[in-house]
N, C-alpha and C. Protein backbone atom coordinates (compact mmCIF):
# COMPACT_ATOMS: atom_id res chain seq x y z
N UNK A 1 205.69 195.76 115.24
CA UNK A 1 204.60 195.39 116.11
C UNK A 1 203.33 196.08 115.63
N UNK A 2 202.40 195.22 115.45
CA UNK A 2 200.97 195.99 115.52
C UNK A 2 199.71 196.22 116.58
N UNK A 3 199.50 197.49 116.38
CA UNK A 3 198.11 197.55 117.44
C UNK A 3 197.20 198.11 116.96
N UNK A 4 195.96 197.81 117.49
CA UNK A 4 194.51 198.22 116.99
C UNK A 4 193.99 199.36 117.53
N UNK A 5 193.87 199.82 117.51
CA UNK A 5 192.95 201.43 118.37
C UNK A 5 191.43 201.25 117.97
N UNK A 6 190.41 201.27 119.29
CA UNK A 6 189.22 201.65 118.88
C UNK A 6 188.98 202.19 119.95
N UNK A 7 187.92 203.11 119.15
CA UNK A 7 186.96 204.25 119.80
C UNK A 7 185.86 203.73 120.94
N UNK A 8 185.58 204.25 121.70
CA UNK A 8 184.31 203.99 122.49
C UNK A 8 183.58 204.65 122.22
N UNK A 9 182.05 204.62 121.34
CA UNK A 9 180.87 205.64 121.52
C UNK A 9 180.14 205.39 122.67
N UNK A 10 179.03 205.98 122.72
CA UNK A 10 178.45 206.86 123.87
C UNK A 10 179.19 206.89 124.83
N UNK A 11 180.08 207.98 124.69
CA UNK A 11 180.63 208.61 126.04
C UNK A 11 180.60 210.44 125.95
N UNK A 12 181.26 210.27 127.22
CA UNK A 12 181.21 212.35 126.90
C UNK A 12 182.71 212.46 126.96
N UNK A 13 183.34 211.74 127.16
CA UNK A 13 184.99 211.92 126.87
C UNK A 13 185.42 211.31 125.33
N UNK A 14 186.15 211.46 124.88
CA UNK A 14 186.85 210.45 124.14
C UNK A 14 187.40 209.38 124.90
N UNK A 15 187.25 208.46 124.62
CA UNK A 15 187.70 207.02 125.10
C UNK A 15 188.56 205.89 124.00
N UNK A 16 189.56 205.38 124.00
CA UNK A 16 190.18 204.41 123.08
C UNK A 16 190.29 203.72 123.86
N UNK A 17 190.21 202.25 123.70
CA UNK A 17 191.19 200.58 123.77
C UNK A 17 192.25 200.67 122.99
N UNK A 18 193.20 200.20 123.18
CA UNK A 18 194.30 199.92 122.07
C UNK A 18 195.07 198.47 122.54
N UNK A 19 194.77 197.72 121.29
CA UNK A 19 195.02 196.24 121.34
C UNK A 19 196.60 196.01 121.22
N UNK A 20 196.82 194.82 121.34
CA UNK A 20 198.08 194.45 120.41
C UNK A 20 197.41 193.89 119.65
N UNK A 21 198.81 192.94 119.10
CA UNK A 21 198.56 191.82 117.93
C UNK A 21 197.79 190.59 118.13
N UNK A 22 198.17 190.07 119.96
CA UNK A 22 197.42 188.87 120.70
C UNK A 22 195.78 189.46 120.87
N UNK A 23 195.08 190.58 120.42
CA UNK A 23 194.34 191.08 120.96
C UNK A 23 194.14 191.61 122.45
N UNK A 24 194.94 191.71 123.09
CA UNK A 24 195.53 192.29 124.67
C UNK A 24 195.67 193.72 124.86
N UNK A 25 194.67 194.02 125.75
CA UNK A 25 194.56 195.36 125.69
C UNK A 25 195.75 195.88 126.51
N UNK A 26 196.49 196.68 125.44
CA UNK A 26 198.12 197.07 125.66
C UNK A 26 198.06 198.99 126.39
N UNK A 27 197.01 199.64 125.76
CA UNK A 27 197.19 200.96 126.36
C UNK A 27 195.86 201.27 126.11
N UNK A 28 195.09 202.69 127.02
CA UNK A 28 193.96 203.29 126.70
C UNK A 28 194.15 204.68 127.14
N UNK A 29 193.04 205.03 126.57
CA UNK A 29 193.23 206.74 126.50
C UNK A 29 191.59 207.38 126.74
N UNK A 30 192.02 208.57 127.80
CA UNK A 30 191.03 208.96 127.82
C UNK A 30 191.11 210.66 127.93
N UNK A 31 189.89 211.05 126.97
CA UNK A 31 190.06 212.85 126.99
C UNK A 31 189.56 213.52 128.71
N UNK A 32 189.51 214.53 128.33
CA UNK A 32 189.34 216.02 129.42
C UNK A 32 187.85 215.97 129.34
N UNK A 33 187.03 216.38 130.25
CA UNK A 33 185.10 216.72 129.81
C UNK A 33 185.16 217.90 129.97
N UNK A 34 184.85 218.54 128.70
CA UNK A 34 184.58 220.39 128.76
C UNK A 34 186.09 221.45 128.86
N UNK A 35 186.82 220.93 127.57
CA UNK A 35 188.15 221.91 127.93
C UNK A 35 188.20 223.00 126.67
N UNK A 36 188.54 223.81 126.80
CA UNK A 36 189.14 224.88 125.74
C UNK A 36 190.20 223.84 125.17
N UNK A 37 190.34 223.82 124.10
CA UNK A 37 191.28 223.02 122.75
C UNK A 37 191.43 221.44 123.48
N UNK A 38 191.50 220.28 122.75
CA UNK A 38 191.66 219.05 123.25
C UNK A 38 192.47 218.32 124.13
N UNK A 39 192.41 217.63 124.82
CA UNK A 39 193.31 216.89 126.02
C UNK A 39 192.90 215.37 126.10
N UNK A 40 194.37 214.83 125.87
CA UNK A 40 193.98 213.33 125.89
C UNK A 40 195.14 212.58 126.80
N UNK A 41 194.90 211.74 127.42
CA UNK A 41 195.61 211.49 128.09
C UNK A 41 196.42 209.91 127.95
N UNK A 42 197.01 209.36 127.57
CA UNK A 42 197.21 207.91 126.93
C UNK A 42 198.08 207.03 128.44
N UNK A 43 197.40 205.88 128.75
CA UNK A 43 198.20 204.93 130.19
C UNK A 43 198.32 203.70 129.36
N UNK A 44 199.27 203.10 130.12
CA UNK A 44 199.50 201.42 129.72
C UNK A 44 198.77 200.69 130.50
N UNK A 45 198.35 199.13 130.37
CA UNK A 45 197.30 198.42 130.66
C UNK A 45 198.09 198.52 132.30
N UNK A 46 198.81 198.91 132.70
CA UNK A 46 199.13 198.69 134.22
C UNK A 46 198.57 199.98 134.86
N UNK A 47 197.53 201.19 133.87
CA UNK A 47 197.76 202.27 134.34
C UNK A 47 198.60 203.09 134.87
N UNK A 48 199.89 203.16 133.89
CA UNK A 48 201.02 204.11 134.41
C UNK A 48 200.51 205.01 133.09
N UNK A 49 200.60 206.00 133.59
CA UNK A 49 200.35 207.45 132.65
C UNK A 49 201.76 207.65 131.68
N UNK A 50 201.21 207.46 130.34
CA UNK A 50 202.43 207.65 129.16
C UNK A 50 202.52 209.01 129.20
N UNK A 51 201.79 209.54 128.21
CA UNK A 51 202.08 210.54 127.24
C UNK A 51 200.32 211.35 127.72
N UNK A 52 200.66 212.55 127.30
CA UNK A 52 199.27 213.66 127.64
C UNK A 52 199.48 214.51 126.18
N UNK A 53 198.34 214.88 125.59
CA UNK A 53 198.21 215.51 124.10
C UNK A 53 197.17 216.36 124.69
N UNK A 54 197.67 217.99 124.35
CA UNK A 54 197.21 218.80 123.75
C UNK A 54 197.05 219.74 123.12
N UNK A 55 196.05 220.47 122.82
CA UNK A 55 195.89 221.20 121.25
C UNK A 55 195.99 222.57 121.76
N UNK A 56 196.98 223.23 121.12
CA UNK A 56 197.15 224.28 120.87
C UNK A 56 195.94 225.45 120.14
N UNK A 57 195.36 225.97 121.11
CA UNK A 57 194.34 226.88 120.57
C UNK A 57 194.21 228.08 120.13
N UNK A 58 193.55 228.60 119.18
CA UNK A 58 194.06 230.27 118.47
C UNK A 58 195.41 229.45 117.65
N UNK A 59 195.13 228.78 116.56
CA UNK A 59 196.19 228.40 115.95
C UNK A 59 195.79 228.54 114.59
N UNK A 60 196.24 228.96 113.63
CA UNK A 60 195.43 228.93 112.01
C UNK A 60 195.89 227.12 111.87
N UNK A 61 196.54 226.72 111.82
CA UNK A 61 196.56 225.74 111.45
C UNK A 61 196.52 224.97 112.63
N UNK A 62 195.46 223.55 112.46
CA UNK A 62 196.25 222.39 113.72
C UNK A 62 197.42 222.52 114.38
N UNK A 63 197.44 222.64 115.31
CA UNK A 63 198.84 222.48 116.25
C UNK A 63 198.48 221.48 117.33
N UNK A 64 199.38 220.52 117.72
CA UNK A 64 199.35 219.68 119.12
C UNK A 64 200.15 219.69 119.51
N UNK A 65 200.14 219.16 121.06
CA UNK A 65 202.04 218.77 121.49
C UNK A 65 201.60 217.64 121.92
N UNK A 66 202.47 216.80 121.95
CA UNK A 66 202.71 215.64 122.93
C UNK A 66 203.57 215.73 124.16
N UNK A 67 203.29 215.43 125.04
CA UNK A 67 203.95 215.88 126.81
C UNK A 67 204.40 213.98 126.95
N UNK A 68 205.46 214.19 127.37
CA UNK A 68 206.05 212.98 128.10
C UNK A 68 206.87 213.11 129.21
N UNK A 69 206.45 212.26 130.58
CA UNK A 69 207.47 212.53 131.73
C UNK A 69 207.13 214.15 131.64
N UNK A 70 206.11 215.02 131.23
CA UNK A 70 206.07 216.13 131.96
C UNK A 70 206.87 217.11 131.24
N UNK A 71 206.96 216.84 129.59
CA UNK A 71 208.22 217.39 129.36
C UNK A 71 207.26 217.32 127.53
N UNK A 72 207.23 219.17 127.23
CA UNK A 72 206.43 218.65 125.35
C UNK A 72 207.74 218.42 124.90
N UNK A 73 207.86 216.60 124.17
CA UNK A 73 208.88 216.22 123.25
C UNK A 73 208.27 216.11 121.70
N UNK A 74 207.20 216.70 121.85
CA UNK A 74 207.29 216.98 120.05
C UNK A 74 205.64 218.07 119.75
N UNK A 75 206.09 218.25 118.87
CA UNK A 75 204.88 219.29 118.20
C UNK A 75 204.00 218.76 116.71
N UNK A 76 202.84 218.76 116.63
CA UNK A 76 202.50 217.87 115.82
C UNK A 76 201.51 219.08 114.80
N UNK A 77 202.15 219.54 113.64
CA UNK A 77 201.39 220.51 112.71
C UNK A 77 200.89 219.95 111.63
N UNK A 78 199.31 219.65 111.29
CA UNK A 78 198.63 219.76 110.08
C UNK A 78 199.08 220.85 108.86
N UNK A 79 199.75 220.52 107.83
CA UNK A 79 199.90 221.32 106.44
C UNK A 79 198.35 221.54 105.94
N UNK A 80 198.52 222.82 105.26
CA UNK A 80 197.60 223.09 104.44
C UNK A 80 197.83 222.55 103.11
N UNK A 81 196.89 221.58 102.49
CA UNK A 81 197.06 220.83 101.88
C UNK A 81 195.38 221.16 100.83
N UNK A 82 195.49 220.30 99.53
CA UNK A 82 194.45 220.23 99.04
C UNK A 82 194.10 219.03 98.68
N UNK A 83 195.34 217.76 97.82
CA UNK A 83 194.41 216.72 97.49
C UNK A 83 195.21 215.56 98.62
N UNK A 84 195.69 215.63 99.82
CA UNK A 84 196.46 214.64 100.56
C UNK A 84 196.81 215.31 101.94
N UNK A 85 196.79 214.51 103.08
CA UNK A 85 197.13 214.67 104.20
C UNK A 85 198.48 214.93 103.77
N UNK A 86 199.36 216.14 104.78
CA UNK A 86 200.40 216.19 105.52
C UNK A 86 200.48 216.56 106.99
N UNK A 87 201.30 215.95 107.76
CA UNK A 87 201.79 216.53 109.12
C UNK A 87 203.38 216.68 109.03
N UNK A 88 203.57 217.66 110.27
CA UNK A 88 205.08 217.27 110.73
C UNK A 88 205.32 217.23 111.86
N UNK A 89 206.18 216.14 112.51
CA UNK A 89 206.30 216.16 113.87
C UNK A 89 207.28 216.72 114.49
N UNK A 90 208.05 217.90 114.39
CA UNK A 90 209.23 218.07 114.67
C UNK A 90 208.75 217.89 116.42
N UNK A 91 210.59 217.75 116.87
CA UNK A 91 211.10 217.02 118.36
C UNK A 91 211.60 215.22 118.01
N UNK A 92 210.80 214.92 117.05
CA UNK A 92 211.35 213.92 116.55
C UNK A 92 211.65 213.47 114.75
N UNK A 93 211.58 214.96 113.96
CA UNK A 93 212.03 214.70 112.76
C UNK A 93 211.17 214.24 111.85
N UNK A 94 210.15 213.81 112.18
CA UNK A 94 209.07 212.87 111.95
C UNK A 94 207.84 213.64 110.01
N UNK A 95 207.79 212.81 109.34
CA UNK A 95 206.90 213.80 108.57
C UNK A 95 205.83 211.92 108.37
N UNK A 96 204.22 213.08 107.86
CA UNK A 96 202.81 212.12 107.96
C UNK A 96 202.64 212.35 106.62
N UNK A 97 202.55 211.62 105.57
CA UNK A 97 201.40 211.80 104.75
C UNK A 97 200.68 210.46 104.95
N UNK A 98 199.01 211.30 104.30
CA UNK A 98 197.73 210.67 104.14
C UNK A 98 197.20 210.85 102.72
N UNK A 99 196.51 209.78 102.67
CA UNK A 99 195.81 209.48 101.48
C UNK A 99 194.22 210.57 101.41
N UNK A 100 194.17 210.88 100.44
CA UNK A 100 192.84 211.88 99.84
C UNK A 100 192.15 211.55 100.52
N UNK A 101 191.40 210.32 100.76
CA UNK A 101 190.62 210.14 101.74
C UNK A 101 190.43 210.00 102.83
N UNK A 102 191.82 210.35 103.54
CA UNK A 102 192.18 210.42 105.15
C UNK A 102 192.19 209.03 105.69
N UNK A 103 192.38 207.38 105.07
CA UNK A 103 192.23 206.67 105.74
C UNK A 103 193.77 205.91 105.91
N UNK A 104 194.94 206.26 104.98
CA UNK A 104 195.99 205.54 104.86
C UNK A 104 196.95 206.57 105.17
N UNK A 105 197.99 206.27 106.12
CA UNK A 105 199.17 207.32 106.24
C UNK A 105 200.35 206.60 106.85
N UNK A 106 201.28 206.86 106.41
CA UNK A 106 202.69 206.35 106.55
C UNK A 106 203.48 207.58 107.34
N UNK A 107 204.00 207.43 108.18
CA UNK A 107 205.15 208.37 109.05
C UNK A 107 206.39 207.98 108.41
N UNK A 108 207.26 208.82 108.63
CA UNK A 108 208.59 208.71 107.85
C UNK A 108 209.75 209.48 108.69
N UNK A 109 210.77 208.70 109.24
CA UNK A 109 211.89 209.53 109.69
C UNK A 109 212.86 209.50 108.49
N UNK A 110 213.17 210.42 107.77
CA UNK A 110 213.74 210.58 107.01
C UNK A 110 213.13 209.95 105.70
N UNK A 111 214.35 208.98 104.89
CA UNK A 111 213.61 208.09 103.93
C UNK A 111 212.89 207.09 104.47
N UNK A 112 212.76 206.43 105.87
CA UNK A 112 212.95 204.93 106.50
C UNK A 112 210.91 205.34 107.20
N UNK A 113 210.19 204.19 106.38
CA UNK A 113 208.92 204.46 106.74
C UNK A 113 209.05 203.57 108.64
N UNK A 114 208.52 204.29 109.66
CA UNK A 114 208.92 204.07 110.39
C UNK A 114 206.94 203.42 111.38
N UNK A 115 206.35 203.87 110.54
CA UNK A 115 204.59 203.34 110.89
C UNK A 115 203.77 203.27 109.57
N UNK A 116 202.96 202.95 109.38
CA UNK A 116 201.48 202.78 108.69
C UNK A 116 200.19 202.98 109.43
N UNK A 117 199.78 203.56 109.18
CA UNK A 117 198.43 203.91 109.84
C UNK A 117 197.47 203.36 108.74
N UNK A 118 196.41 202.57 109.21
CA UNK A 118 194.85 202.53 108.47
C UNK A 118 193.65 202.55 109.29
N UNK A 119 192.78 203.62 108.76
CA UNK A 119 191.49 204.31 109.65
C UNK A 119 190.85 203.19 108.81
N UNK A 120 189.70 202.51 110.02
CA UNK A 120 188.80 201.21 109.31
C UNK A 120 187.93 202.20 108.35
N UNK A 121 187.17 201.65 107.37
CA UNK A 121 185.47 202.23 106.99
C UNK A 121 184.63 201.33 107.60
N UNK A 122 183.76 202.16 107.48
CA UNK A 122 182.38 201.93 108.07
C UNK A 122 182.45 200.90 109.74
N UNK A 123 183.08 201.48 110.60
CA UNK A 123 183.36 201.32 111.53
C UNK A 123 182.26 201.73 112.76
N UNK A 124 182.00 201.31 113.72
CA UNK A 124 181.25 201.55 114.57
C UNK A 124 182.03 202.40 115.96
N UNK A 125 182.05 204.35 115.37
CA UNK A 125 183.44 204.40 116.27
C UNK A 125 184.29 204.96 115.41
N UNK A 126 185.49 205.37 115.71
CA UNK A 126 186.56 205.06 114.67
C UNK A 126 187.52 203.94 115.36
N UNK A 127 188.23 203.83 114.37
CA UNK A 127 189.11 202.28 114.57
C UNK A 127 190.06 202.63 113.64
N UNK A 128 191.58 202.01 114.21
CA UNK A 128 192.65 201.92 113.19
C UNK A 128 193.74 200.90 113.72
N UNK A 129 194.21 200.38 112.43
CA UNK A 129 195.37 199.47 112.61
C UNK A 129 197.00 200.11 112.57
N UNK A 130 197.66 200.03 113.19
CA UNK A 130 198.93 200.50 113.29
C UNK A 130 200.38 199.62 113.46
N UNK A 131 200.71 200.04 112.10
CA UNK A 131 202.13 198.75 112.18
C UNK A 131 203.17 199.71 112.61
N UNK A 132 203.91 199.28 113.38
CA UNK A 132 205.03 199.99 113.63
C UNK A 132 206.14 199.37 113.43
N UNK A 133 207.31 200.18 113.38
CA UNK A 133 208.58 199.23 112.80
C UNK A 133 209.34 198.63 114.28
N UNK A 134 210.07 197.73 113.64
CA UNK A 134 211.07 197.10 115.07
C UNK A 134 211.92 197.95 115.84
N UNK A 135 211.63 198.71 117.41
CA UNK A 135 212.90 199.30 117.64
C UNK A 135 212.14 200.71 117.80
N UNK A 136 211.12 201.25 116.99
CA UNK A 136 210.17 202.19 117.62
C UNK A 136 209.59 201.98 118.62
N UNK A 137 209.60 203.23 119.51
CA UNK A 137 208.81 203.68 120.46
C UNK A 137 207.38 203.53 120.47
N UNK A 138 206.48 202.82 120.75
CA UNK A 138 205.12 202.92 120.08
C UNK A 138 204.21 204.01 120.85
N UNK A 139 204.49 204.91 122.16
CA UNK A 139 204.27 205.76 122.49
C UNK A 139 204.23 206.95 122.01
N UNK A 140 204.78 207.63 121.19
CA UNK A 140 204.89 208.63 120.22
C UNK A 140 204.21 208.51 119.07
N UNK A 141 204.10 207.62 118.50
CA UNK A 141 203.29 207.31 117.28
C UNK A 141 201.55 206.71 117.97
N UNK A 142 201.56 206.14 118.71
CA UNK A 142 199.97 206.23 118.88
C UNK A 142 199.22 207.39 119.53
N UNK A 143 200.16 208.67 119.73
CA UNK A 143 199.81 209.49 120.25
C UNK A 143 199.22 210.73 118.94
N UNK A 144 200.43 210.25 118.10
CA UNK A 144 200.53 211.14 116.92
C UNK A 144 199.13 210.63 116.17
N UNK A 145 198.74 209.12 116.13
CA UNK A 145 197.43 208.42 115.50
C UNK A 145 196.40 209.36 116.44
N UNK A 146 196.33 209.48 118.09
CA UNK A 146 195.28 209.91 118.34
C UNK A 146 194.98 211.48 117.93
N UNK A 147 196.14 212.08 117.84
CA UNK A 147 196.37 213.29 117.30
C UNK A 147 195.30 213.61 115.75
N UNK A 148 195.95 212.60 114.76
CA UNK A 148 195.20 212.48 113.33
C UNK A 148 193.61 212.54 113.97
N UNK A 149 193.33 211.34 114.29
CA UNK A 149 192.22 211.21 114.73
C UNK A 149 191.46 212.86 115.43
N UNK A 150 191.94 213.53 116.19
CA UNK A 150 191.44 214.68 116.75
C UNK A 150 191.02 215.68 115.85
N UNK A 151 191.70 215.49 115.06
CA UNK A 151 192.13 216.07 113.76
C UNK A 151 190.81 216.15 112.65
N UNK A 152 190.88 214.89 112.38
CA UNK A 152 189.98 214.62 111.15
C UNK A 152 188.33 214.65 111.76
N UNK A 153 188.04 214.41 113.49
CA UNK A 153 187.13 214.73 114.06
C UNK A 153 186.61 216.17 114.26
N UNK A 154 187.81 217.49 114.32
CA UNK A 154 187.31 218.66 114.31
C UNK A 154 186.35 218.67 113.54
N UNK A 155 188.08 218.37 111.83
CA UNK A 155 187.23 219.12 110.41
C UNK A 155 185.84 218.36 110.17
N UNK A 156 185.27 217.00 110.45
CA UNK A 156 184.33 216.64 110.01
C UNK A 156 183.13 217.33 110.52
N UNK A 157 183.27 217.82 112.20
CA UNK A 157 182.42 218.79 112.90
C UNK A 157 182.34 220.04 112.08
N UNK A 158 183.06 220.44 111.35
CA UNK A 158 183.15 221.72 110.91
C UNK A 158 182.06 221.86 109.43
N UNK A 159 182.67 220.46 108.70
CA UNK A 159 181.79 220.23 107.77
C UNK A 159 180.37 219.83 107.68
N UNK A 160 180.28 219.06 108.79
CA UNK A 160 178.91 219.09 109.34
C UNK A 160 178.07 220.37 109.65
N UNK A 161 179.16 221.18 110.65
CA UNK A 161 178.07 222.58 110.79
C UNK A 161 177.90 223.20 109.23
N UNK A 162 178.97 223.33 108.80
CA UNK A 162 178.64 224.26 107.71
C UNK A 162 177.19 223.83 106.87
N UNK A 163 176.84 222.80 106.57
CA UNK A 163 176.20 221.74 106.30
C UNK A 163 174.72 222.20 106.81
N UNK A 164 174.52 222.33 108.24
CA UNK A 164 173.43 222.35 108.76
C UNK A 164 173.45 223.37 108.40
């Protein structure tokens, strides 16, 4: 199954739509205003509350959890890396690589690619397409996408300050 994720700009939260394939808005997500480390909260179009993400703070490396039913079923760690994304999701076995340029990443339970992730360019927003395999959960993995996403939004803040 595939779904689309896009961003909402001008807001003071983070905000996503997330499509299906019919274009049907299937789940949305919305952050915390003003928290110590990130909080996102992901519902289905009926507004039943999925999954809640957040970031582990005072961490050298990225750390997240994902909370389900009230319960963290997985931990989501950024590798220190130089020319390619890695994550790992242990609670579910799960490993991420990304492409040098942060826009292509495949999840993997074991050998068996189990998602594809692609971050659009030049997007208004960020935006990404997400294939998932038959028989996956798509709750865990679009959580783990908003996760990337949190992710690649720090470091770009970071590179920006350094910058200014």
């Amino acid at each position: 199954m595939k779904f689309y994720m896009k961003q909402k700009v001008m807001s003071f939260v983070d905000k996503f739509t997330i499509y299906d394939e019919q274009e049907n808005e299937a789940y949305w997500v919305e952050g915390d205003f003003f928290t110590i480390g990130k909080k996102l909260d992901l519902f289905d179009n009926n507004n039943n509350h999925k999954a809640h993400i957040h970031q582990k703070v005072l961490s050298f490396l990225p750390r997240y959890f994902i909370n389900i039913n009230g319960e963290d079923v997985a931990e989501v760690v950024k590798h220190f890396t130089l020319f390619k994304q890695r994550f790992t999701v242990t609670g579910y076995n799960w490993e991420i690589e990304g492409d040098f340029l942060a826009h292509e990443y495949e999840i993997y339970h074991g050998d068996y690619t189990i998602a594809t992730i692609s971050k659009g360019w030049f997007t208004w927003g960020d935006a990404y397409s997400v294939d998932i395999a038959d028989g996956v959960d798509p709750v865990p993995i679009l959580s783990v996408v908003l996760i990337i996403d949190a992710i690649l939004a720090q470091n770009n803040a970071k590179i920006s300050f350094v910058i200014n």
